[in-house]
PDB file of N, CA and C in Angstrom:
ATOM      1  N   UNK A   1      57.076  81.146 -82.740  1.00  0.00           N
ATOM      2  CA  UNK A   1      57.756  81.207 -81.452  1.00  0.00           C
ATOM      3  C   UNK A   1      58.155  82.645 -81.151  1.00  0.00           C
ATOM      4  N   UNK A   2      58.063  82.754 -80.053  1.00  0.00           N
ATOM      5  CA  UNK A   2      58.325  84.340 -80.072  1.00  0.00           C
ATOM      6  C   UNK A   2      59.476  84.195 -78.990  1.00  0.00           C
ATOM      7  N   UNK A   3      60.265  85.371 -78.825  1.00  0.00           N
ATOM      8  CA  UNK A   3      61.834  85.652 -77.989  1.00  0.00           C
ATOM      9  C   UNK A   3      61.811  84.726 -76.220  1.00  0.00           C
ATOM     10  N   UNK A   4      60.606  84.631 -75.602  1.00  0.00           N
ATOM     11  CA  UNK A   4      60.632  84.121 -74.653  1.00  0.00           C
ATOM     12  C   UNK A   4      60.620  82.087 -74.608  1.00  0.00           C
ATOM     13  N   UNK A   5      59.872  82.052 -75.921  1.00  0.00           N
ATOM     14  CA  UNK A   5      60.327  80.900 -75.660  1.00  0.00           C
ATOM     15  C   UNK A   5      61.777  80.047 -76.480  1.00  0.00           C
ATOM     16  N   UNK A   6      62.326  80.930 -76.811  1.00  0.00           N
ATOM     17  CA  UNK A   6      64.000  80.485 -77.294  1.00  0.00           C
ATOM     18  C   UNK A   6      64.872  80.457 -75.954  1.00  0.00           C
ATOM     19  N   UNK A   7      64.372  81.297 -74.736  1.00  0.00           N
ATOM     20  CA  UNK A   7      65.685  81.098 -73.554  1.00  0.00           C
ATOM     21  C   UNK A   7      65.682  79.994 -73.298  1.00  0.00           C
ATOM     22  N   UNK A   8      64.818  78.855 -73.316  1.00  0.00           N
ATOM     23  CA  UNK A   8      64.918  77.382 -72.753  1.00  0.00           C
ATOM     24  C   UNK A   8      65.910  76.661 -73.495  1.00  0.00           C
ATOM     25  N   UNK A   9      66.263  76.934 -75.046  1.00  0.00           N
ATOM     26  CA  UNK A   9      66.897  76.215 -75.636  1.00  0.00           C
ATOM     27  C   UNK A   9      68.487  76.488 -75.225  1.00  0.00           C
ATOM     28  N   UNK A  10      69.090  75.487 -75.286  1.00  0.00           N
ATOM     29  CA  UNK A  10      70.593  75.766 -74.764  1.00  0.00           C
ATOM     30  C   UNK A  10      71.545  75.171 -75.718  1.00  0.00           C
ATOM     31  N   UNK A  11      73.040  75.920 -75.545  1.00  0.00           N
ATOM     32  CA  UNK A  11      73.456  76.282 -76.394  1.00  0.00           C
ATOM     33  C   UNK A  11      74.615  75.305 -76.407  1.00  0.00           C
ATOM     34  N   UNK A  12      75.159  74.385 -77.204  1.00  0.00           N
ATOM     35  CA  UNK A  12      75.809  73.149 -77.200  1.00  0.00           C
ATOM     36  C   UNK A  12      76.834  73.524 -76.181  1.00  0.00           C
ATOM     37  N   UNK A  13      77.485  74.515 -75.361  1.00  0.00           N
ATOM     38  CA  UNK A  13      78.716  75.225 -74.733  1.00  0.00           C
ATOM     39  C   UNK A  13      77.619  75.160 -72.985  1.00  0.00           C
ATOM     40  N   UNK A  14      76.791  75.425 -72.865  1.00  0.00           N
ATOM     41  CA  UNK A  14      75.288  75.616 -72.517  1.00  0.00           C
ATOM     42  C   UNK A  14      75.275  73.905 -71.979  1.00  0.00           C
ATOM     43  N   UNK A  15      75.294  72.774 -73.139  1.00  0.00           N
ATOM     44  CA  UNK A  15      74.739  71.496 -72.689  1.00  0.00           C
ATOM     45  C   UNK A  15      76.009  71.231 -71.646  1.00  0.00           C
ATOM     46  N   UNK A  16      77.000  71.412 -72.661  1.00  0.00           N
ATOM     47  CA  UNK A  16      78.375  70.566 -71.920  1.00  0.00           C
ATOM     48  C   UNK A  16      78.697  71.140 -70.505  1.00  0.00           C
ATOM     49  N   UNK A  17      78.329  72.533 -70.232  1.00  0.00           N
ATOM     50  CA  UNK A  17      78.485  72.907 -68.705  1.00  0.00           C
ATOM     51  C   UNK A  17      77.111  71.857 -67.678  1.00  0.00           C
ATOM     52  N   UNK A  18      76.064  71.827 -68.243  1.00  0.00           N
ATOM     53  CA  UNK A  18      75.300  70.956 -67.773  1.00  0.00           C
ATOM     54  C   UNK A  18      75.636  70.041 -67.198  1.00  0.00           C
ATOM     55  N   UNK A  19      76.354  69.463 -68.110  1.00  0.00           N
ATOM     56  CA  UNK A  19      76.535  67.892 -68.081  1.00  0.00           C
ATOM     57  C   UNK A  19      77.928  67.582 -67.284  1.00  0.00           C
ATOM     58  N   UNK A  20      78.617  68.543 -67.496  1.00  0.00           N
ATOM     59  CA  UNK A  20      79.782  68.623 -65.943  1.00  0.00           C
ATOM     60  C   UNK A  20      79.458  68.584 -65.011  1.00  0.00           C
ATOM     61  N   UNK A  21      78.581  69.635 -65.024  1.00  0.00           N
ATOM     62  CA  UNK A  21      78.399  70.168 -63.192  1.00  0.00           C
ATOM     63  C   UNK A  21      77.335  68.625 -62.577  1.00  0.00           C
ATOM     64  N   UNK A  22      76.398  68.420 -63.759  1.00  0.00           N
ATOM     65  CA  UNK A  22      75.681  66.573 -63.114  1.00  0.00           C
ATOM     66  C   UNK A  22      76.691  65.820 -62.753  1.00  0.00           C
ATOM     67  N   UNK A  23      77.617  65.388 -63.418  1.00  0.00           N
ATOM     68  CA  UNK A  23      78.595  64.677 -63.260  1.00  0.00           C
ATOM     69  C   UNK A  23      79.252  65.046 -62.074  1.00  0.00           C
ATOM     70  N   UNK A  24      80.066  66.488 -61.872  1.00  0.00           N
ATOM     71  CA  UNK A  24      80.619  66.871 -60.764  1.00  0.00           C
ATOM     72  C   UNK A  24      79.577  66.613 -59.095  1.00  0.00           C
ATOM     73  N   UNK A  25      78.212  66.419 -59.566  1.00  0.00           N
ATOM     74  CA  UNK A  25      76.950  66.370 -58.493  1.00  0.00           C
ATOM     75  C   UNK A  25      76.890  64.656 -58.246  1.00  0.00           C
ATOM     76  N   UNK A  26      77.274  64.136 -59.020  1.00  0.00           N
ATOM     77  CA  UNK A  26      77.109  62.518 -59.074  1.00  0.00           C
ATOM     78  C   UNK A  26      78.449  62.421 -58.601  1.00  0.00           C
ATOM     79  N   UNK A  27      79.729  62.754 -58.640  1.00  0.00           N
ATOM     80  CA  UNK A  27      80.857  62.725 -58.016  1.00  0.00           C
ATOM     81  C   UNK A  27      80.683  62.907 -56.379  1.00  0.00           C
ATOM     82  N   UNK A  28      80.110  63.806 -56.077  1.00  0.00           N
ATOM     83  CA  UNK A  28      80.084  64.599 -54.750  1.00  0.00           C
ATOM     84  C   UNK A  28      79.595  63.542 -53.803  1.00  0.00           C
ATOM     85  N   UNK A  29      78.110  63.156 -54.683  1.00  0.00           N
ATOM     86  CA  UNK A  29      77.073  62.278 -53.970  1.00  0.00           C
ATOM     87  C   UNK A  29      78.196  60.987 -53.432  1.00  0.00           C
ATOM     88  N   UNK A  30      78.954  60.534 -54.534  1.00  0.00           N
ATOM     89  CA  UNK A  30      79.510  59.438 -54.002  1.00  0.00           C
ATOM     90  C   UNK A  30      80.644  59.310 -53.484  1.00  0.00           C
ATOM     91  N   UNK A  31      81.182  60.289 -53.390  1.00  0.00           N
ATOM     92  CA  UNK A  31      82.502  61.007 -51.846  1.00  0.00           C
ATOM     93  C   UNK A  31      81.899  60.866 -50.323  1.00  0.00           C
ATOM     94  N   UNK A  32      80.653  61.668 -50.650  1.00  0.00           N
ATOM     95  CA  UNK A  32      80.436  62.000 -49.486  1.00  0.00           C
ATOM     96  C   UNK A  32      79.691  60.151 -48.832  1.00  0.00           C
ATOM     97  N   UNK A  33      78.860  59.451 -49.702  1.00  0.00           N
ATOM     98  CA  UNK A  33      78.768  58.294 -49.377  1.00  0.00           C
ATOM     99  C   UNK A  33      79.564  57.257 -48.854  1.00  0.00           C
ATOM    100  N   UNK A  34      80.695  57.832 -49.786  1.00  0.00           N
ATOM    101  CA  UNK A  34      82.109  56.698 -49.526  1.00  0.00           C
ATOM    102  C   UNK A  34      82.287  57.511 -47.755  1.00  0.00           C
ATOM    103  N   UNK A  35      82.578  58.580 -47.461  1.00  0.00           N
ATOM    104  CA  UNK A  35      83.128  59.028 -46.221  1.00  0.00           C
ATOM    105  C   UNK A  35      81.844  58.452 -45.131  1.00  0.00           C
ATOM    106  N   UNK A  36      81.006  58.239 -45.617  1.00  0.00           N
ATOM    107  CA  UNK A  36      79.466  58.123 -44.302  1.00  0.00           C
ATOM    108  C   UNK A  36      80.012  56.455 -44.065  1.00  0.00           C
ATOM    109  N   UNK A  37      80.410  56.062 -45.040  1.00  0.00           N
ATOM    110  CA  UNK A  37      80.672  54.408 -44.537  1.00  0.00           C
ATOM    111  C   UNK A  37      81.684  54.188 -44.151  1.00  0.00           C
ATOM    112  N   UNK A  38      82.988  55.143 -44.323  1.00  0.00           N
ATOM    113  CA  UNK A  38      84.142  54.998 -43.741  1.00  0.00           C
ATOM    114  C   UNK A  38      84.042  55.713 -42.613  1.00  0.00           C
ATOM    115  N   UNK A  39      83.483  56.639 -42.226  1.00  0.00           N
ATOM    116  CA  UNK A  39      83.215  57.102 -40.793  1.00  0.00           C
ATOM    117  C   UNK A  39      82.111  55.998 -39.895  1.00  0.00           C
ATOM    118  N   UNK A  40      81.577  54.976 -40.227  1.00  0.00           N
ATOM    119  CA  UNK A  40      80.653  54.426 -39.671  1.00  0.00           C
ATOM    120  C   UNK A  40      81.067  52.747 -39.323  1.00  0.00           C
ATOM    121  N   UNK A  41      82.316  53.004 -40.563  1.00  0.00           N
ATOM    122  CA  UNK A  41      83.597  51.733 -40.179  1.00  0.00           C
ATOM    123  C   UNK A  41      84.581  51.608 -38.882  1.00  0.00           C
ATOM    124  N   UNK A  42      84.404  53.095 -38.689  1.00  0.00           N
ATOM    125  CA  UNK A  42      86.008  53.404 -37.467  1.00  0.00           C
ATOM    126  C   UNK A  42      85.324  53.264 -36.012  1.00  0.00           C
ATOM    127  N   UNK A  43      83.821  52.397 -36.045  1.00  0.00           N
ATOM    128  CA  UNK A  43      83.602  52.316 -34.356  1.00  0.00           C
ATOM    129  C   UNK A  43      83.402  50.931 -34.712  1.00  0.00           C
ATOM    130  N   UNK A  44      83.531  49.852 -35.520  1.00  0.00           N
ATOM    131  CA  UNK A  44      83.591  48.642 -36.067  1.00  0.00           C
ATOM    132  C   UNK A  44      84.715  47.935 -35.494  1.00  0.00           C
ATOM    133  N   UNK A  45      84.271  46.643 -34.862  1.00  0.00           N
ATOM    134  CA  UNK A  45      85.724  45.616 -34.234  1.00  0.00           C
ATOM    135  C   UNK A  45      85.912  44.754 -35.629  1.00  0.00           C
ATOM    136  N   UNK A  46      87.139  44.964 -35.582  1.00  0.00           N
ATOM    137  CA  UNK A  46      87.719  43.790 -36.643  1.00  0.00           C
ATOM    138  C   UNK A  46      87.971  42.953 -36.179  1.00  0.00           C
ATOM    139  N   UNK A  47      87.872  41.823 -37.156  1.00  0.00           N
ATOM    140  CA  UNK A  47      88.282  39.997 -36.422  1.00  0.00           C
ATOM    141  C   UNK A  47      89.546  40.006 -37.053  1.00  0.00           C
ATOM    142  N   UNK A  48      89.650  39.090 -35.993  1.00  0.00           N
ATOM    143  CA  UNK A  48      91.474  38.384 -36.153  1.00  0.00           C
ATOM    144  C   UNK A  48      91.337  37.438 -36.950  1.00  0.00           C
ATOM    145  N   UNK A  49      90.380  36.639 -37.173  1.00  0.00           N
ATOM    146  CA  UNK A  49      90.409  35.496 -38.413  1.00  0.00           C
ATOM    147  C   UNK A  49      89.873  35.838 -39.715  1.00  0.00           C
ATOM    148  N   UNK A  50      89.716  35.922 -40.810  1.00  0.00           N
ATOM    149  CA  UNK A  50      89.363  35.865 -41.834  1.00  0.00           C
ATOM    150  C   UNK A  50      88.055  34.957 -42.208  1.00  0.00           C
ATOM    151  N   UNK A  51      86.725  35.739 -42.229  1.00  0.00           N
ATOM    152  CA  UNK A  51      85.598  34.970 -42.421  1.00  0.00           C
ATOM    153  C   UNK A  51      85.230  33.989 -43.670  1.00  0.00           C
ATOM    154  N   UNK A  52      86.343  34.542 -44.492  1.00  0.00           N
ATOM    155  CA  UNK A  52      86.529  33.444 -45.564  1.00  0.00           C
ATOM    156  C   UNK A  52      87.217  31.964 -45.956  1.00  0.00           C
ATOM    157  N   UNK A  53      88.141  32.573 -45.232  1.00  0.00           N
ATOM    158  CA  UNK A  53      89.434  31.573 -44.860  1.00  0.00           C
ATOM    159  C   UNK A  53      89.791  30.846 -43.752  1.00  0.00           C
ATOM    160  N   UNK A  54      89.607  31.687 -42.821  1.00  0.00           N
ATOM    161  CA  UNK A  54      90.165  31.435 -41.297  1.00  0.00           C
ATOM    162  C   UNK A  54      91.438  31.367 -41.025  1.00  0.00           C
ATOM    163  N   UNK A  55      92.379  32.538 -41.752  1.00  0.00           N
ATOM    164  CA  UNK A  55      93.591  32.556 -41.600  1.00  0.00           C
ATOM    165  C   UNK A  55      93.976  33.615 -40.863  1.00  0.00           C
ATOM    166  N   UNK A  56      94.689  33.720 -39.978  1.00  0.00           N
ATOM    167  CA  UNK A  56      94.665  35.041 -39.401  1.00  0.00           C
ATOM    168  C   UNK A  56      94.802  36.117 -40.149  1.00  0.00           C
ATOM    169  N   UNK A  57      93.970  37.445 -39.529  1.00  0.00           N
ATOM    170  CA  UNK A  57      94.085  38.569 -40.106  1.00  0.00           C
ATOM    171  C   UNK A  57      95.456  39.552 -39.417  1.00  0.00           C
ATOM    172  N   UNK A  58      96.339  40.048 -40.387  1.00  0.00           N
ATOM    173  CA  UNK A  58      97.710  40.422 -39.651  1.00  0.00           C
ATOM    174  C   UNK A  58      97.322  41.475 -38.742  1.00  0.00           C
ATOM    175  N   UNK A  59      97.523  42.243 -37.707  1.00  0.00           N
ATOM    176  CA  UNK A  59      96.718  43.534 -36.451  1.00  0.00           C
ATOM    177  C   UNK A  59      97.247  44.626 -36.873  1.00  0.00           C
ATOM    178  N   UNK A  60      98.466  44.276 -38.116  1.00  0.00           N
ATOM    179  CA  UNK A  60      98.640  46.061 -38.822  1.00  0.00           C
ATOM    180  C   UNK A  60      97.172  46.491 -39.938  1.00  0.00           C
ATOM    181  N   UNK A  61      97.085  45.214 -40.745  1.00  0.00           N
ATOM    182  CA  UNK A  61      95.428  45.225 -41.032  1.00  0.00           C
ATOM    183  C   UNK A  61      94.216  45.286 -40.455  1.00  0.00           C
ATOM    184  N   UNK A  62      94.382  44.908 -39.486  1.00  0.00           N
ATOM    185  CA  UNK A  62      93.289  45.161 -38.348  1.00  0.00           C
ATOM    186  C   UNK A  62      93.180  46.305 -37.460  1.00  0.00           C
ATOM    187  N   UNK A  63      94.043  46.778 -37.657  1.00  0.00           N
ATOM    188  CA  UNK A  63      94.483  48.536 -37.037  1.00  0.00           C
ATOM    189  C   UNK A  63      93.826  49.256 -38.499  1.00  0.00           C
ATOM    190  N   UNK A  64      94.918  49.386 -39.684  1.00  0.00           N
ATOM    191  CA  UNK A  64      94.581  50.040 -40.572  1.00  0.00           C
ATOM    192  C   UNK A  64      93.198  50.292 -41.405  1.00  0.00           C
ATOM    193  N   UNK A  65      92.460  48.829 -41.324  1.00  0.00           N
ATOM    194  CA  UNK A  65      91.030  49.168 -41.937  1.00  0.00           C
ATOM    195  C   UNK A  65      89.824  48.620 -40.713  1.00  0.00           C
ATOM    196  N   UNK A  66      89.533  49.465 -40.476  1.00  0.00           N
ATOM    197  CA  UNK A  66      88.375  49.104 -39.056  1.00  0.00           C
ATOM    198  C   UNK A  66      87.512  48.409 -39.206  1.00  0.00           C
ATOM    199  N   UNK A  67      86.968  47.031 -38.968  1.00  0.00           N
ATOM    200  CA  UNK A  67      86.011  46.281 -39.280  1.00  0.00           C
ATOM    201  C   UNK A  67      86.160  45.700 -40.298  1.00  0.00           C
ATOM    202  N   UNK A  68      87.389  45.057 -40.227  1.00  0.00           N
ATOM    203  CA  UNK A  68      88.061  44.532 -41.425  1.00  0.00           C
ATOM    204  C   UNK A  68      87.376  42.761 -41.450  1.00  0.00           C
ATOM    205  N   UNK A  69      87.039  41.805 -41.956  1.00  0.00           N
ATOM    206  CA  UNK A  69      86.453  40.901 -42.311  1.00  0.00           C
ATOM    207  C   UNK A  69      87.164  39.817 -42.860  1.00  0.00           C
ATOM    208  N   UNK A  70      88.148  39.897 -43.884  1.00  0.00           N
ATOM    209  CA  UNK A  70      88.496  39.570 -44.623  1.00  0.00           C
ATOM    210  C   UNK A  70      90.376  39.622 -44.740  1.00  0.00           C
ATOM    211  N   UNK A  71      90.810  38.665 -44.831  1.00  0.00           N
ATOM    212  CA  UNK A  71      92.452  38.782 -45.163  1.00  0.00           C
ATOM    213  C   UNK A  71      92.662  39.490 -46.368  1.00  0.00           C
ATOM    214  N   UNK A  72      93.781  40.011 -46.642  1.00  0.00           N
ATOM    215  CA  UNK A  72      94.348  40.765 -48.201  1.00  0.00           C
ATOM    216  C   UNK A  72      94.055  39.598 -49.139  1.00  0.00           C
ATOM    217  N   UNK A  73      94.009  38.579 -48.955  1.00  0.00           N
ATOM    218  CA  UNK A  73      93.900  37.316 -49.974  1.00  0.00           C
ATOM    219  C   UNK A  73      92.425  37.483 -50.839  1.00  0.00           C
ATOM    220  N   UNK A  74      91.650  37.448 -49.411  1.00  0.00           N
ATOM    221  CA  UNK A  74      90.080  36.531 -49.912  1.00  0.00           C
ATOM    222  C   UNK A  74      89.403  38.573 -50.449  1.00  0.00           C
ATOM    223  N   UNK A  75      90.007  39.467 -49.349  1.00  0.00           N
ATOM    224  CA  UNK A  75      89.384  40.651 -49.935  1.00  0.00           C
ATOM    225  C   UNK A  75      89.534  40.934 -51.656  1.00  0.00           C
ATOM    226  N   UNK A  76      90.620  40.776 -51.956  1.00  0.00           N
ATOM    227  CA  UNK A  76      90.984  40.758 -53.471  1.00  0.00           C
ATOM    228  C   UNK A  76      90.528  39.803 -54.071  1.00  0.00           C
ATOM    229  N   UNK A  77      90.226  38.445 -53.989  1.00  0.00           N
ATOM    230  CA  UNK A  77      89.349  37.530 -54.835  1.00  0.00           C
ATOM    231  C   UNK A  77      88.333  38.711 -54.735  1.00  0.00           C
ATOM    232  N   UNK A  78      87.799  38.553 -53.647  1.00  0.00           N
ATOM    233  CA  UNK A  78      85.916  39.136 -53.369  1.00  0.00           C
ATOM    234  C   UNK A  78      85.317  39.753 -54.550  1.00  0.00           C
ATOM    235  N   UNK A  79      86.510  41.217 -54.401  1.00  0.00           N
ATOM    236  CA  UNK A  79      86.704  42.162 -55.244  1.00  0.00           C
ATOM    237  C   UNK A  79      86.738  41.965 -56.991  1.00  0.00           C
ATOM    238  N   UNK A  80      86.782  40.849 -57.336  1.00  0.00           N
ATOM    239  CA  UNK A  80      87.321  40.536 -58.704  1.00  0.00           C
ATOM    240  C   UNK A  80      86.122  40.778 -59.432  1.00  0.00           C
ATOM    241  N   UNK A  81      85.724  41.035 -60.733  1.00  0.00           N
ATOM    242  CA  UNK A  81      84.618  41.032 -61.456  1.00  0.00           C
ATOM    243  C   UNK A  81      83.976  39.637 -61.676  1.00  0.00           C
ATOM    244  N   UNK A  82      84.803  38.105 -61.658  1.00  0.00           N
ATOM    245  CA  UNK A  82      84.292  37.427 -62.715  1.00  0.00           C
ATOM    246  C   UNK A  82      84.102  36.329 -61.333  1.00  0.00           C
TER     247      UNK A  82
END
């Protein structure tokens, strides 16, 4: 091996900046995703009933999240893992 091909190898100080700045790039990607759907939420009519339930949705919730769907109830089931 001769001196030019050792610059490719990187240096464990070398990996871990790597592997931040991907991470910090995989962070970004999904900020800026989260903001494209929350900007694409705020011309969205929210319903007054709850498509799960049919309980009314309260209009401070229906003000606060735009194109809201769902009561605080059934959104938090939705949300659950299991």
């Amino acid at each position: 091996m001769n001196k030019d091909e050792y610059e490719f190898i990187e240096t464990p100080r070398e990996e871990q900046e790597a592997a931040q700045l991907a991470h910090l790039l995989e962070m970004d990607a999904a900020i800026m995703k989260h903001r494209a759907k929350q900007d694409a939420r705020k011309h969205m009519v929210s319903l007054e009933e709850c498509v799960e339930c049919g309980e009314p949705i309260p209009e401070a919730r229906q003000k606060a999240v735009p194109g809201v769907t769902m009561c605080i109830e059934c959104a938090n089931l939705s949300e659950k893992p299991w």
